[in-house]
C-alpha atoms as a PDB file:
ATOM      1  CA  UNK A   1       2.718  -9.128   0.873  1.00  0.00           C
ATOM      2  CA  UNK A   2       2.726  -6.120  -0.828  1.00  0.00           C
ATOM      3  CA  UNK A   3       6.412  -5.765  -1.317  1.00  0.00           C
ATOM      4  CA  UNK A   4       8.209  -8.049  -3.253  1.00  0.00           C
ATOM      5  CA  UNK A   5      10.505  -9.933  -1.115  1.00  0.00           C
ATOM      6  CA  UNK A   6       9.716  -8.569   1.747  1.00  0.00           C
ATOM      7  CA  UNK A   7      11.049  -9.841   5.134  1.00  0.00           C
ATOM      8  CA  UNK A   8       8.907  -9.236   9.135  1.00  0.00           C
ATOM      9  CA  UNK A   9      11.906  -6.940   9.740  1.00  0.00           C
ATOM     10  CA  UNK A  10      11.061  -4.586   6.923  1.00  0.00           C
ATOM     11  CA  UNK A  11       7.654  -3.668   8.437  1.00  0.00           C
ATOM     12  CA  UNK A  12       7.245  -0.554  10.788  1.00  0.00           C
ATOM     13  CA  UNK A  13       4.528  -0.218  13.112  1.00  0.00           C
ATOM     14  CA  UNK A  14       3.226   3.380  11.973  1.00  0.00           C
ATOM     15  CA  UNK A  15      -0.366   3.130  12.303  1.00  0.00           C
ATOM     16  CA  UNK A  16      -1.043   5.207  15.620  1.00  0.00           C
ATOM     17  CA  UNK A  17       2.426   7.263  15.490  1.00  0.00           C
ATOM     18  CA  UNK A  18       1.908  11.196  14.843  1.00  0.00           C
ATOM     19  CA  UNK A  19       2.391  13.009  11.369  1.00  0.00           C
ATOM     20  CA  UNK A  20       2.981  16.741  11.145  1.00  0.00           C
ATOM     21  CA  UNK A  21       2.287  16.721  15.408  1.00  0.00           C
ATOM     22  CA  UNK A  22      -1.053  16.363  15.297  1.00  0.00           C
ATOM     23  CA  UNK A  23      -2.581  13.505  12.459  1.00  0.00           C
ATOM     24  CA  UNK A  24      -2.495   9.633  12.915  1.00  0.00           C
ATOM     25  CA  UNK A  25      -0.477   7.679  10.230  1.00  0.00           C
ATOM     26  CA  UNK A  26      -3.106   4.875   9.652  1.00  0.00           C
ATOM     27  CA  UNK A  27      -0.495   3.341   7.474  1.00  0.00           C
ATOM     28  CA  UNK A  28       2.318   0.319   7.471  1.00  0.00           C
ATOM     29  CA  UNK A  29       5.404   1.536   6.151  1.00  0.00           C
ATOM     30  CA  UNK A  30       7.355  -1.211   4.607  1.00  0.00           C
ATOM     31  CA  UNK A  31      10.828  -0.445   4.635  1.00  0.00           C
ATOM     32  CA  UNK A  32      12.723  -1.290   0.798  1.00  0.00           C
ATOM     33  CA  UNK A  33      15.265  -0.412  -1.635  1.00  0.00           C
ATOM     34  CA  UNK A  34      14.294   2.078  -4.259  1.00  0.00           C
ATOM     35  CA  UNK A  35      12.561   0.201  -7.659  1.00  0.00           C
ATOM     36  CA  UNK A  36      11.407  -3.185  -5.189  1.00  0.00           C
ATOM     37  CA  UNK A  37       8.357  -4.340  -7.362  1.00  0.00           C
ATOM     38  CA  UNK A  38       5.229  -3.508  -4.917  1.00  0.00           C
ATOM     39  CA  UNK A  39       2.303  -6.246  -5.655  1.00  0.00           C
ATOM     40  CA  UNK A  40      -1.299  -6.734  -5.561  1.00  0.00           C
ATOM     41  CA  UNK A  41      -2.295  -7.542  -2.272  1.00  0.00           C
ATOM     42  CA  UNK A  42      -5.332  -9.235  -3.469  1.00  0.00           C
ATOM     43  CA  UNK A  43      -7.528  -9.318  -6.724  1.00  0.00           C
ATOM     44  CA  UNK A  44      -9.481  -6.447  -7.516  1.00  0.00           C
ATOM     45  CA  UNK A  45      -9.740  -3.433  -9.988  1.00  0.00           C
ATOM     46  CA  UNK A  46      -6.951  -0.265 -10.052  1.00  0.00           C
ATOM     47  CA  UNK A  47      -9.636   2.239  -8.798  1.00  0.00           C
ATOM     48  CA  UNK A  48      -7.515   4.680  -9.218  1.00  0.00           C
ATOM     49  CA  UNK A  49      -3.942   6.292 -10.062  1.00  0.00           C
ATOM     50  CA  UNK A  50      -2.996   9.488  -8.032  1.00  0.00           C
ATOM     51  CA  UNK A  51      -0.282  11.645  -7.660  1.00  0.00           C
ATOM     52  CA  UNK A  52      -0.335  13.929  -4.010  1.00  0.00           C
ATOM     53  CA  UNK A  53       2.016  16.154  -2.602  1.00  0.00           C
ATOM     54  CA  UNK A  54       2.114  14.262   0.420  1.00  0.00           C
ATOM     55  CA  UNK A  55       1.727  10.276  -0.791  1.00  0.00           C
ATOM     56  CA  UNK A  56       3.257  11.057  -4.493  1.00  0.00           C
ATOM     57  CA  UNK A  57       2.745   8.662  -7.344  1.00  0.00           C
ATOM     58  CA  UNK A  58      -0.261   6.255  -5.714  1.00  0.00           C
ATOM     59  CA  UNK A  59      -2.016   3.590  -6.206  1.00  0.00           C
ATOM     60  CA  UNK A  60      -6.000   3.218  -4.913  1.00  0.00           C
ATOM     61  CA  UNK A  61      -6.990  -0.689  -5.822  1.00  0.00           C
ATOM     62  CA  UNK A  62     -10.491  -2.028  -4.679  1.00  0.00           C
ATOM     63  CA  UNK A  63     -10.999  -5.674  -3.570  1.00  0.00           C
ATOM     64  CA  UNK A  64     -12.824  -7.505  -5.830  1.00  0.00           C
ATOM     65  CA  UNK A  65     -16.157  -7.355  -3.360  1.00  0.00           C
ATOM     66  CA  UNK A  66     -15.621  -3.137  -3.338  1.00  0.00           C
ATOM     67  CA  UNK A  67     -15.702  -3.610   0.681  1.00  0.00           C
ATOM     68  CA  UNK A  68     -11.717  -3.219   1.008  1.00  0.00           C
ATOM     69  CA  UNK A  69      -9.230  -0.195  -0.669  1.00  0.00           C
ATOM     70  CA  UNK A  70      -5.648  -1.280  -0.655  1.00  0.00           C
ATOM     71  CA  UNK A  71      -3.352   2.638  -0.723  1.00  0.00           C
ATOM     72  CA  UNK A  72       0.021   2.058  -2.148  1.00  0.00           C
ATOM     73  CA  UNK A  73       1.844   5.719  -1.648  1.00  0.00           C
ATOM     74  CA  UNK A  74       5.380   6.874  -2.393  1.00  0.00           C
ATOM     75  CA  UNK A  75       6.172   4.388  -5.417  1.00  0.00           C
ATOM     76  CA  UNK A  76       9.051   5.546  -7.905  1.00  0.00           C
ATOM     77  CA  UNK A  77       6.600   4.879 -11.024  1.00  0.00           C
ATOM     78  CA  UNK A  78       3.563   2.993 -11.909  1.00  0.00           C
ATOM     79  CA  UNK A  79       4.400  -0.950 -13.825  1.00  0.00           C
ATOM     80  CA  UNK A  80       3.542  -0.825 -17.766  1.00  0.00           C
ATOM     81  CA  UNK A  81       0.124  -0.801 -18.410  1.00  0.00           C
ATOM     82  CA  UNK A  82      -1.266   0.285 -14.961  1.00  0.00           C
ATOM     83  CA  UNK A  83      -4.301   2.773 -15.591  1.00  0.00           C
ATOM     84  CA  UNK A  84      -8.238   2.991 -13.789  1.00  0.00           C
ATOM     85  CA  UNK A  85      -9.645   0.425 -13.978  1.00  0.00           C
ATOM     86  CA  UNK A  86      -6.827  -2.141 -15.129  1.00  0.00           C
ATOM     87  CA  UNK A  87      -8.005  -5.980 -13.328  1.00  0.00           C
ATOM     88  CA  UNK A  88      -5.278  -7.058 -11.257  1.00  0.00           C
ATOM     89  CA  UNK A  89      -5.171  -9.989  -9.498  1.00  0.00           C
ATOM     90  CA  UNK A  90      -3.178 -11.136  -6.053  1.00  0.00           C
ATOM     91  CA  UNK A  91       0.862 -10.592  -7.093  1.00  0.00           C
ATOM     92  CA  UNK A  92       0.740  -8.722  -9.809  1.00  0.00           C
ATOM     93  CA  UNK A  93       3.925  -5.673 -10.071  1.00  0.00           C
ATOM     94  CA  UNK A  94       1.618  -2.562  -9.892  1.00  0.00           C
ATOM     95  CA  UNK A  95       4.384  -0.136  -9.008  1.00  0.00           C
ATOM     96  CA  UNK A  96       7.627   0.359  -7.928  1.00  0.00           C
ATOM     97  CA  UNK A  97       9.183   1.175  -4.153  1.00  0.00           C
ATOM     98  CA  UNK A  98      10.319   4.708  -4.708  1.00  0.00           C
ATOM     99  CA  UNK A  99      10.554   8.491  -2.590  1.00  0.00           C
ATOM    100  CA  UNK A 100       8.014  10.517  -4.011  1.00  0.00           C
ATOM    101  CA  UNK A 101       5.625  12.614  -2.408  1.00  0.00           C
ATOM    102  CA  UNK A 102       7.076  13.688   1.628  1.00  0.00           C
ATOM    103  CA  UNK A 103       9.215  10.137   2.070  1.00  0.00           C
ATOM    104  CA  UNK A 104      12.157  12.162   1.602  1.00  0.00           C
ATOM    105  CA  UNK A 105      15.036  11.351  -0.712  1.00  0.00           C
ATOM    106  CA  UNK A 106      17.117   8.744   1.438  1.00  0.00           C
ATOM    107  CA  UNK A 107      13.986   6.982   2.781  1.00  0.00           C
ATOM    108  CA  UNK A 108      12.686   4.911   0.236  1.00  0.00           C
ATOM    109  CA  UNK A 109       9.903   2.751   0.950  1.00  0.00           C
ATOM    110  CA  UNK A 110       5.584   2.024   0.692  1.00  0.00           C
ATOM    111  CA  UNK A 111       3.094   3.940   2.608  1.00  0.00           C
ATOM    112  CA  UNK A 112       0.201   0.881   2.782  1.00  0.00           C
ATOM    113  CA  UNK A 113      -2.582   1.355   3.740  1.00  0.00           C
ATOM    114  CA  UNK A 114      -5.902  -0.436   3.868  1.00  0.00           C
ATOM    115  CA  UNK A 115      -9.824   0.957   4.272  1.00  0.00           C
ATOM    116  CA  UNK A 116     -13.206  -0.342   4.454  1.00  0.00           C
ATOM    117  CA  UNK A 117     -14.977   1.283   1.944  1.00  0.00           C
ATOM    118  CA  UNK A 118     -17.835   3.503   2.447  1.00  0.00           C
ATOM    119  CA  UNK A 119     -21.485   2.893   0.879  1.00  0.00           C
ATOM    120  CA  UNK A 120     -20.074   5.576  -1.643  1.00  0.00           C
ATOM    121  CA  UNK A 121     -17.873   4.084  -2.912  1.00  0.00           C
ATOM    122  CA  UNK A 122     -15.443   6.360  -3.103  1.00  0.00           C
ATOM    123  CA  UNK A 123     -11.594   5.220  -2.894  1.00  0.00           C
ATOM    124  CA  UNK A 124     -10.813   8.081  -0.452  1.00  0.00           C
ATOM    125  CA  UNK A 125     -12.219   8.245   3.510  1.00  0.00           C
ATOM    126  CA  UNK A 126     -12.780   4.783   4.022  1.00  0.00           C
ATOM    127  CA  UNK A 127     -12.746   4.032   7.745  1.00  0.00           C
ATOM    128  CA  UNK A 128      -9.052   2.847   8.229  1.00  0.00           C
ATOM    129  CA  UNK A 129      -7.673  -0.570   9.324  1.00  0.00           C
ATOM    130  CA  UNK A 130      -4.443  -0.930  10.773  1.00  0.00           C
ATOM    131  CA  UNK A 131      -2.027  -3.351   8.384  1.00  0.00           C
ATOM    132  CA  UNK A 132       0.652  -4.059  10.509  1.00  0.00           C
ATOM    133  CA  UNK A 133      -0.995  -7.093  12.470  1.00  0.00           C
ATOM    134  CA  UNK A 134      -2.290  -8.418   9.096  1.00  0.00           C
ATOM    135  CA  UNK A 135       0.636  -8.653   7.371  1.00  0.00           C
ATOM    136  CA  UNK A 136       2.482  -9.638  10.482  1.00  0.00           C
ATOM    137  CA  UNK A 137      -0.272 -12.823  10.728  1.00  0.00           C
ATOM    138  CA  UNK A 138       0.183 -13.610   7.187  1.00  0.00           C
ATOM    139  CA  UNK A 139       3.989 -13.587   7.842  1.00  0.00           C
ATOM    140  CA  UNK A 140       3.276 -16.459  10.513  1.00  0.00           C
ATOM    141  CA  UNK A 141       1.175 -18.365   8.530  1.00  0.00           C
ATOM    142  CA  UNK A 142       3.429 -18.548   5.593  1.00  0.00           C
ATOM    143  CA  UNK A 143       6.307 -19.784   7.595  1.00  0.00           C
ATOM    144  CA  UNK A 144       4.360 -22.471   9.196  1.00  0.00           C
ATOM    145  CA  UNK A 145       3.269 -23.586   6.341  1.00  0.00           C
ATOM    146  CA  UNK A 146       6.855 -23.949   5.010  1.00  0.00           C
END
């Protein structure tokens, strides 16, 4: 999960809904208090740190393979030590829940996205995946298992 502590009822099913009137989401927003430690998904490599008007201070982290691009948007600040390239693996505290970018002030929370890469390898325009049922299925899993 990409939010620490994170519960099923702090995920929002964004992916199709409209930004602006007229662009698709193709993110999960996970709803969570302002500083909430946001994690590694998976292992990889910090491909790179970004700030945007619209997603703020961000986060682009490859998959070990290069195949996947986790998009962590809208964090308060990075975690000490964060930079391109940094080796990160599955839980690590990359960032921190926050409003920056278009959130707006009283909506804290992380923009997550995930992409298949291109053959450019670039970390932007990867052919989006929707995260909701993914983290929803690893939700399941981990209280079965429990």
């Amino acid at each position: 999960m990409p939010v620490k502590g994170m519960r099923l009822a702090d995920l929002t099913d964004t992916f199709s809904s409209r930004r602006d009137g007229t662009r698709q989401h193709e993110a999960t927003d996970i709803l969570a208090a302002r500083g909430t430690p946001v994690v590694a998904v998976e292992d990889g490599t910090i491909k790179q740190l970004f700030l945007s008007k619209a997603g703020g201070i961000t986060i682009y982290q490859f998959d070990p393979s290069e195949r996947y691009c986790y998009y962590y948007a809208h964090l308060d600040h990075y975690a000490a030590g964060m930079q391109n390239g940094t080796k990160v693996k599955k839980g690590d505290v990359i960032g921190y829940v926050g409003t920056t970018g278009n959130a707006g002030p009283n909506n804290p929370h992380l923009h997550f996205e995930i992409t298949i890469v291109r053959a450019n390898k670039q970390y932007w325009g990867g052919v989006p995946i929707d995260p909701y049922p993914i983290l929803r299925s690893a939700f399941e899993r981990a209280r079965r298992l429990n």
